[in-house]
PDB file of N, CA and C in Angstrom:
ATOM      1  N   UNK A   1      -0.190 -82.619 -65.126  1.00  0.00           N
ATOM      2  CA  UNK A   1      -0.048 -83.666 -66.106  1.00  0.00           C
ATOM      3  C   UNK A   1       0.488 -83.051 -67.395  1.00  0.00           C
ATOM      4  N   UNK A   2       1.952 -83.627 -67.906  1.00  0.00           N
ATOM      5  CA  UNK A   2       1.943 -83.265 -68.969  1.00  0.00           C
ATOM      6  C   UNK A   2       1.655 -84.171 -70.348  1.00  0.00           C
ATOM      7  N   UNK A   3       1.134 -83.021 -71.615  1.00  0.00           N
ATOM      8  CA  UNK A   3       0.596 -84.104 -72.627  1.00  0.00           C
ATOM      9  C   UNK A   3       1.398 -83.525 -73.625  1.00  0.00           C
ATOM     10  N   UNK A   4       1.781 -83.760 -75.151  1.00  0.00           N
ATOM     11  CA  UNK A   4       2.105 -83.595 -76.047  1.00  0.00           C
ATOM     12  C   UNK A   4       1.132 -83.491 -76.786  1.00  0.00           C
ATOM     13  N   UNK A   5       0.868 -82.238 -77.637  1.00  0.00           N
ATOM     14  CA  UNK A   5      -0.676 -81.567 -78.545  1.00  0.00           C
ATOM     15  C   UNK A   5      -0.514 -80.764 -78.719  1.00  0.00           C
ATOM     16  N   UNK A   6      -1.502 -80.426 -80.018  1.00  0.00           N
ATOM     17  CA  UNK A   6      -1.344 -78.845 -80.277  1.00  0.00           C
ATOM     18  C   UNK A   6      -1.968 -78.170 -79.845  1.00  0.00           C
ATOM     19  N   UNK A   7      -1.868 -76.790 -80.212  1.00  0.00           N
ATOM     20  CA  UNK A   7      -2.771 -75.378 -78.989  1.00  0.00           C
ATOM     21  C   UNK A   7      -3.882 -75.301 -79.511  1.00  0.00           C
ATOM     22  N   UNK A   8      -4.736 -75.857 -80.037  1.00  0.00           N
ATOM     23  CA  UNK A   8      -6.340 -76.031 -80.555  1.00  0.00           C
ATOM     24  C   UNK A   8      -6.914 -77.095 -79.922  1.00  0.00           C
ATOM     25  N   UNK A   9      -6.265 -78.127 -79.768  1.00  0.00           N
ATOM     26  CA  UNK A   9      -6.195 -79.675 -78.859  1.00  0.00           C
ATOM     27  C   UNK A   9      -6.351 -79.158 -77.542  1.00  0.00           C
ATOM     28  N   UNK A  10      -5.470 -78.169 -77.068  1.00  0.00           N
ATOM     29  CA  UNK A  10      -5.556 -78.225 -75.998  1.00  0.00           C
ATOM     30  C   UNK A  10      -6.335 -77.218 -74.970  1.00  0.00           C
ATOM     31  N   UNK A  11      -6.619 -76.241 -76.188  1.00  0.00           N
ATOM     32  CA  UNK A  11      -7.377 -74.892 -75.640  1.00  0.00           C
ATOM     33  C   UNK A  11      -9.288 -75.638 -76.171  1.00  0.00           C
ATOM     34  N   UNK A  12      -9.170 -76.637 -76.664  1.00  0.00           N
ATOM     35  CA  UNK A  12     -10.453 -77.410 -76.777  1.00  0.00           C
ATOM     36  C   UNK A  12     -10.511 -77.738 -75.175  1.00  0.00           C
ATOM     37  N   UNK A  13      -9.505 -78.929 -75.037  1.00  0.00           N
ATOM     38  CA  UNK A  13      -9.829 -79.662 -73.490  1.00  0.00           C
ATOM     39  C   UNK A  13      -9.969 -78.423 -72.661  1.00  0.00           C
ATOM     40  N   UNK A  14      -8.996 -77.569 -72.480  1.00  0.00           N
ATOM     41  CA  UNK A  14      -9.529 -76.185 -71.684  1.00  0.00           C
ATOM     42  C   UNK A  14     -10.909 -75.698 -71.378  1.00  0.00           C
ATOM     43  N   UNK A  15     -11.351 -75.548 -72.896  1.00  0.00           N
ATOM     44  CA  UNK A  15     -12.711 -75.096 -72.735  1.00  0.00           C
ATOM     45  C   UNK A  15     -13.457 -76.418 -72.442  1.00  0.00           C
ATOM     46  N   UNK A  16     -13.265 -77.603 -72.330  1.00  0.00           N
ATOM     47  CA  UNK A  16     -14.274 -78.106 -72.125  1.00  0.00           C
ATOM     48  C   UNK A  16     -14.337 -78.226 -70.569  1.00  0.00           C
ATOM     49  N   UNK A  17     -13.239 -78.414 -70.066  1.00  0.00           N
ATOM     50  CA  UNK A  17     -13.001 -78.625 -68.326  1.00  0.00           C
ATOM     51  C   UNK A  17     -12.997 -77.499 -67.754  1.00  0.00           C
ATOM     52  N   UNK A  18     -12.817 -76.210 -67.996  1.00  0.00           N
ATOM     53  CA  UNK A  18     -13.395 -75.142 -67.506  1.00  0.00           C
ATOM     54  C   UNK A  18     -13.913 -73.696 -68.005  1.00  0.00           C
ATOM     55  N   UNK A  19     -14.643 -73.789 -68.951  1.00  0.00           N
ATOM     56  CA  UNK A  19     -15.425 -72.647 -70.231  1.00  0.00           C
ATOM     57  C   UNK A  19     -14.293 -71.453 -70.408  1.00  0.00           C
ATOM     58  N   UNK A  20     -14.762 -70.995 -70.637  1.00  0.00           N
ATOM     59  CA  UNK A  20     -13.782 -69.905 -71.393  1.00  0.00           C
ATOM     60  C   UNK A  20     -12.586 -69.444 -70.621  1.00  0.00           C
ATOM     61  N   UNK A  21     -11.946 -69.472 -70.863  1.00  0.00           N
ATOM     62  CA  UNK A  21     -10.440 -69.101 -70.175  1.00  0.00           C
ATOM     63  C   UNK A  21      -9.803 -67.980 -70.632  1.00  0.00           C
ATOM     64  N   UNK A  22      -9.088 -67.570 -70.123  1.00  0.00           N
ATOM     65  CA  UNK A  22      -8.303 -65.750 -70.488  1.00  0.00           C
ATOM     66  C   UNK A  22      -6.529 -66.403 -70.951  1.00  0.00           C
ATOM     67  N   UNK A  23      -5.814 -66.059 -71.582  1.00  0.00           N
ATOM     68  CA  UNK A  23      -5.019 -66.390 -72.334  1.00  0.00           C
ATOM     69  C   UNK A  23      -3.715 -65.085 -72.562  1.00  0.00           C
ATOM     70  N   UNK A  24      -2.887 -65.456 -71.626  1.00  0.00           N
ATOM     71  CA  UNK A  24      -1.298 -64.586 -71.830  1.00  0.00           C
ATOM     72  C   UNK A  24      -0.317 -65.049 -71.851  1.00  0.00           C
ATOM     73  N   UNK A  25       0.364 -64.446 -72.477  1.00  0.00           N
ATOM     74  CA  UNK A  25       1.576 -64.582 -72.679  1.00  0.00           C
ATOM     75  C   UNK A  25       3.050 -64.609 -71.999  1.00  0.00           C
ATOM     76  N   UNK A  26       3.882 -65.470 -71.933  1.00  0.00           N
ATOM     77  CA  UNK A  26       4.621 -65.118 -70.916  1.00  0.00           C
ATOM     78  C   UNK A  26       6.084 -65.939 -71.379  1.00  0.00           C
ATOM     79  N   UNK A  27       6.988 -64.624 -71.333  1.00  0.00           N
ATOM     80  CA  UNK A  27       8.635 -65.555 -72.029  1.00  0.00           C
ATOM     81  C   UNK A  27       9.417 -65.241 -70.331  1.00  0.00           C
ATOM     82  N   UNK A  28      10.458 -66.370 -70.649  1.00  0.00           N
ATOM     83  CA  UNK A  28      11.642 -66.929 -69.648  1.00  0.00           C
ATOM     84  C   UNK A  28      12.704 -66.649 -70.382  1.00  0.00           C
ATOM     85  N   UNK A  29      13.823 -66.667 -69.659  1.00  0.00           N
ATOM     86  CA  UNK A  29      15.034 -66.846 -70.417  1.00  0.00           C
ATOM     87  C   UNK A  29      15.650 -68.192 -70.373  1.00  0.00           C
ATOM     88  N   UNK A  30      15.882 -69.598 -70.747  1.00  0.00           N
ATOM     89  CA  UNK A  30      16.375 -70.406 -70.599  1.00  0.00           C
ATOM     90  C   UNK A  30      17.665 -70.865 -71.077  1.00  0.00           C
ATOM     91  N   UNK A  31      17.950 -71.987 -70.462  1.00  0.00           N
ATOM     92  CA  UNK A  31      19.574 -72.632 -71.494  1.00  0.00           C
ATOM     93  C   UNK A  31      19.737 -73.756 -71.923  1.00  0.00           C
ATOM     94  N   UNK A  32      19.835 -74.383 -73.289  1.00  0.00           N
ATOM     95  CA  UNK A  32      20.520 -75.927 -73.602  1.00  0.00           C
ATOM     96  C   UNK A  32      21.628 -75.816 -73.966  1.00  0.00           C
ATOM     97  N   UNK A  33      21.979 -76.908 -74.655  1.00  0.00           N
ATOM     98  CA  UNK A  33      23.575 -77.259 -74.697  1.00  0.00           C
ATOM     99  C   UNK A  33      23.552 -76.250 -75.705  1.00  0.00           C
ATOM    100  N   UNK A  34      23.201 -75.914 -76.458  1.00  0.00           N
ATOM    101  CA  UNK A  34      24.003 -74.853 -77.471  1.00  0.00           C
ATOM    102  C   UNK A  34      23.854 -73.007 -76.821  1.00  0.00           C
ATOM    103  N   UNK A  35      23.246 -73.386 -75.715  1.00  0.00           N
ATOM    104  CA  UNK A  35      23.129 -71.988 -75.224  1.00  0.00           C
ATOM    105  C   UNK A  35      22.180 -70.899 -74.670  1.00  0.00           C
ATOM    106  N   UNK A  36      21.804 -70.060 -74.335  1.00  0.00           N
ATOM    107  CA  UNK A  36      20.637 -69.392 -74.176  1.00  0.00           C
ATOM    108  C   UNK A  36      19.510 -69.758 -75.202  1.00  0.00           C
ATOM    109  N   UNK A  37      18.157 -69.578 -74.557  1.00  0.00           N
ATOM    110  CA  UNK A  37      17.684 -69.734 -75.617  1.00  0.00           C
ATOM    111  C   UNK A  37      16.283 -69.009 -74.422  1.00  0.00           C
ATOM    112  N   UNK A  38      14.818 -68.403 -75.369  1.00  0.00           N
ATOM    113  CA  UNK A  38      13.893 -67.756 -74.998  1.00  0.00           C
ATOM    114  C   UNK A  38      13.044 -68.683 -75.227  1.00  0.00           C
ATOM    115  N   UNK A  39      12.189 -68.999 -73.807  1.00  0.00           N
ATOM    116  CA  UNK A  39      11.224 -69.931 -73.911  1.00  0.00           C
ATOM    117  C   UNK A  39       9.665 -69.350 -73.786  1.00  0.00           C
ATOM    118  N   UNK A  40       8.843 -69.186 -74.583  1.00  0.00           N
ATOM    119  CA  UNK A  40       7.802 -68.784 -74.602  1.00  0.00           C
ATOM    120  C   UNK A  40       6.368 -69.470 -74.457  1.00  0.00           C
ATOM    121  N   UNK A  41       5.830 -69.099 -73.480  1.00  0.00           N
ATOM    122  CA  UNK A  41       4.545 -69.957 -73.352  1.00  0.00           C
ATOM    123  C   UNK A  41       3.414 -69.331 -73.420  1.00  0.00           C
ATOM    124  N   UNK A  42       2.246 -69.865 -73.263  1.00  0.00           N
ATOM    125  CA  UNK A  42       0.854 -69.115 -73.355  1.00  0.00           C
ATOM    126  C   UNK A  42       0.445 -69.901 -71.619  1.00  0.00           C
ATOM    127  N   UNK A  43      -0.335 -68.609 -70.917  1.00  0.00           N
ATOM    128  CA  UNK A  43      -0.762 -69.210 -69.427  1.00  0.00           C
ATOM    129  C   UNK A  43      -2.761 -69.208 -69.697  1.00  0.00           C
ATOM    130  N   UNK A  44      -2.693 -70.052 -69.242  1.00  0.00           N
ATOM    131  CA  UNK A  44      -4.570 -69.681 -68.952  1.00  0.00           C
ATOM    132  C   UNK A  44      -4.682 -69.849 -67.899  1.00  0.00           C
ATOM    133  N   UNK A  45      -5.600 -68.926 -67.646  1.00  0.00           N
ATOM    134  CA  UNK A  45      -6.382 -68.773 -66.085  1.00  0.00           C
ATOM    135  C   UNK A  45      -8.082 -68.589 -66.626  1.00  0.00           C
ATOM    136  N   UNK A  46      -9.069 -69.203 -65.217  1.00  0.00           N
ATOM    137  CA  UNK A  46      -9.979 -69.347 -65.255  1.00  0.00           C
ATOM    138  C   UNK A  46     -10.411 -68.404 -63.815  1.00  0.00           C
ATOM    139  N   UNK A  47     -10.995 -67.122 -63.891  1.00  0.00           N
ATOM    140  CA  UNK A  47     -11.260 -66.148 -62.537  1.00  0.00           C
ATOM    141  C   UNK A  47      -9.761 -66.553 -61.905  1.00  0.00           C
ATOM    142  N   UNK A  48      -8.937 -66.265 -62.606  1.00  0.00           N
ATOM    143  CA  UNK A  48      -7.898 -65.545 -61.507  1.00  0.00           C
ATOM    144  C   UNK A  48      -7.138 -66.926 -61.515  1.00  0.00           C
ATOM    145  N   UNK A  49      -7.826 -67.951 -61.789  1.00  0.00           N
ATOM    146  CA  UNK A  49      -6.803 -69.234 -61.319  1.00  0.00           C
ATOM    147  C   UNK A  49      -6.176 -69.931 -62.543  1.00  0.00           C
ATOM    148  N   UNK A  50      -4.994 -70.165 -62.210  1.00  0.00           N
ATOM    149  CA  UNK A  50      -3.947 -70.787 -63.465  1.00  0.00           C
ATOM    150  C   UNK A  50      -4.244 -72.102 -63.234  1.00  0.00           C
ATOM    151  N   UNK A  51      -4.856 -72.288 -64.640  1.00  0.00           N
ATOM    152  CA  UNK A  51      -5.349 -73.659 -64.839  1.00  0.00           C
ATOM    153  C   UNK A  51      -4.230 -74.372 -66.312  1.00  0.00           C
ATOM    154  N   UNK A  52      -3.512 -74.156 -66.744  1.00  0.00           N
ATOM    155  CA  UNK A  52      -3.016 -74.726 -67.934  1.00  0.00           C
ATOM    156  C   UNK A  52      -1.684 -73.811 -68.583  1.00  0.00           C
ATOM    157  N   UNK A  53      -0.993 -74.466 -68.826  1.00  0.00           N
ATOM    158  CA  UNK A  53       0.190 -73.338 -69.451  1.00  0.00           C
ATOM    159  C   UNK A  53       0.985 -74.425 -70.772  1.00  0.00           C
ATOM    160  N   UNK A  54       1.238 -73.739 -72.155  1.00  0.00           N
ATOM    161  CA  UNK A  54       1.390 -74.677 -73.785  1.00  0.00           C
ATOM    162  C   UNK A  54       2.834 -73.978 -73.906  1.00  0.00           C
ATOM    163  N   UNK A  55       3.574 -75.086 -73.944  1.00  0.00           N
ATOM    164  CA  UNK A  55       4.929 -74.773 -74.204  1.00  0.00           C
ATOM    165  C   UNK A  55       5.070 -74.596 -75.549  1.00  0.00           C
ATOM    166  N   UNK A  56       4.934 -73.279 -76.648  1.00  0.00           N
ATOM    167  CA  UNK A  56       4.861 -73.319 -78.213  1.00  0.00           C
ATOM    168  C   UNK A  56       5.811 -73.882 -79.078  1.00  0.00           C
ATOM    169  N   UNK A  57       7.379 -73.783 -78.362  1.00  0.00           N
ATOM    170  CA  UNK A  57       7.921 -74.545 -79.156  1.00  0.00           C
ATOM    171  C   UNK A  57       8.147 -76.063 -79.473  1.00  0.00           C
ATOM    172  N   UNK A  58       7.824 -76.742 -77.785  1.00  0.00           N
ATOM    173  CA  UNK A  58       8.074 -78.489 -77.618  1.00  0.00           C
ATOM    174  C   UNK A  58       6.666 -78.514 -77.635  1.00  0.00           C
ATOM    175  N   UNK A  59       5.022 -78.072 -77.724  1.00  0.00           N
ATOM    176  CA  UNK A  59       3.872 -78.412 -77.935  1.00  0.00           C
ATOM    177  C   UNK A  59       3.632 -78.952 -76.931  1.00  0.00           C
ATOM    178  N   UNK A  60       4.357 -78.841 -76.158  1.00  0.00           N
ATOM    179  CA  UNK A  60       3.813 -80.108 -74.593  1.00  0.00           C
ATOM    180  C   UNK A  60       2.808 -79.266 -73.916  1.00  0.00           C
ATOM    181  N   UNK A  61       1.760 -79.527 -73.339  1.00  0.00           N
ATOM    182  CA  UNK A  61       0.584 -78.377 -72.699  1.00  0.00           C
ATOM    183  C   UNK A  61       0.906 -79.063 -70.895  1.00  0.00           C
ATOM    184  N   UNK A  62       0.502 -78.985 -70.357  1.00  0.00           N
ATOM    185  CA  UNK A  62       0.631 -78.593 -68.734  1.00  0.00           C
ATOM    186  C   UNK A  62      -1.032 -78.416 -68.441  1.00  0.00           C
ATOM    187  N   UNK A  63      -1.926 -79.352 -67.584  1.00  0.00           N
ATOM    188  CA  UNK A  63      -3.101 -79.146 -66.999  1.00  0.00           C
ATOM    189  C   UNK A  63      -2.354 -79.049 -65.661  1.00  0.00           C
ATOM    190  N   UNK A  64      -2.849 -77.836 -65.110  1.00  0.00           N
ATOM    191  CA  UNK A  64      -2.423 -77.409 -63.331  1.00  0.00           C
ATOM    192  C   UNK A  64      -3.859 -78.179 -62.635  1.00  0.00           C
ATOM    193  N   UNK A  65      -3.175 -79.170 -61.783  1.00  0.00           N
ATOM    194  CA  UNK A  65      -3.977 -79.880 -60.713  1.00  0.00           C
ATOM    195  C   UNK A  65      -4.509 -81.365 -61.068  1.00  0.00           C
ATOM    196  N   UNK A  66      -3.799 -81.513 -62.299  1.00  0.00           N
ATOM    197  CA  UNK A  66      -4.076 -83.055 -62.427  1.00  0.00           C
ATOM    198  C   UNK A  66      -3.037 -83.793 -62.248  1.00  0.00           C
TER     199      UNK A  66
END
């Protein structure tokens, strides 16, 4: 499911749907119309499992499995 929020918004719902979560970092290389561009996200995992990933620049967050 994706939502539009910020990374306090959403690392709240995180912790509330599955307690503390571990938090990395992770860039892509992507492209729009004006060209390359580096897309950077934050991943959470809960024991090993990727539960959520916050797109920093469009704020859109990603819950994995809803």
């Amino acid at each position: 499911m994706e939502i539009r929020t910020t990374i306090k918004k959403f690392e709240a719902t995180l912790y509330e749907k599955y307690g503390v979560t571990d938090k990395s970092e992770h860039v892509e290389n992507g492209w729009e119309d004006n060209g390359p561009v580096i897309i950077k996200l934050w991943l959470y995992h809960v024991n090993g499992k990727h539960v959520g990933t916050y797109n920093r620049k469009s704020k859109i967050a990603f819950l994995i499995g809803e």
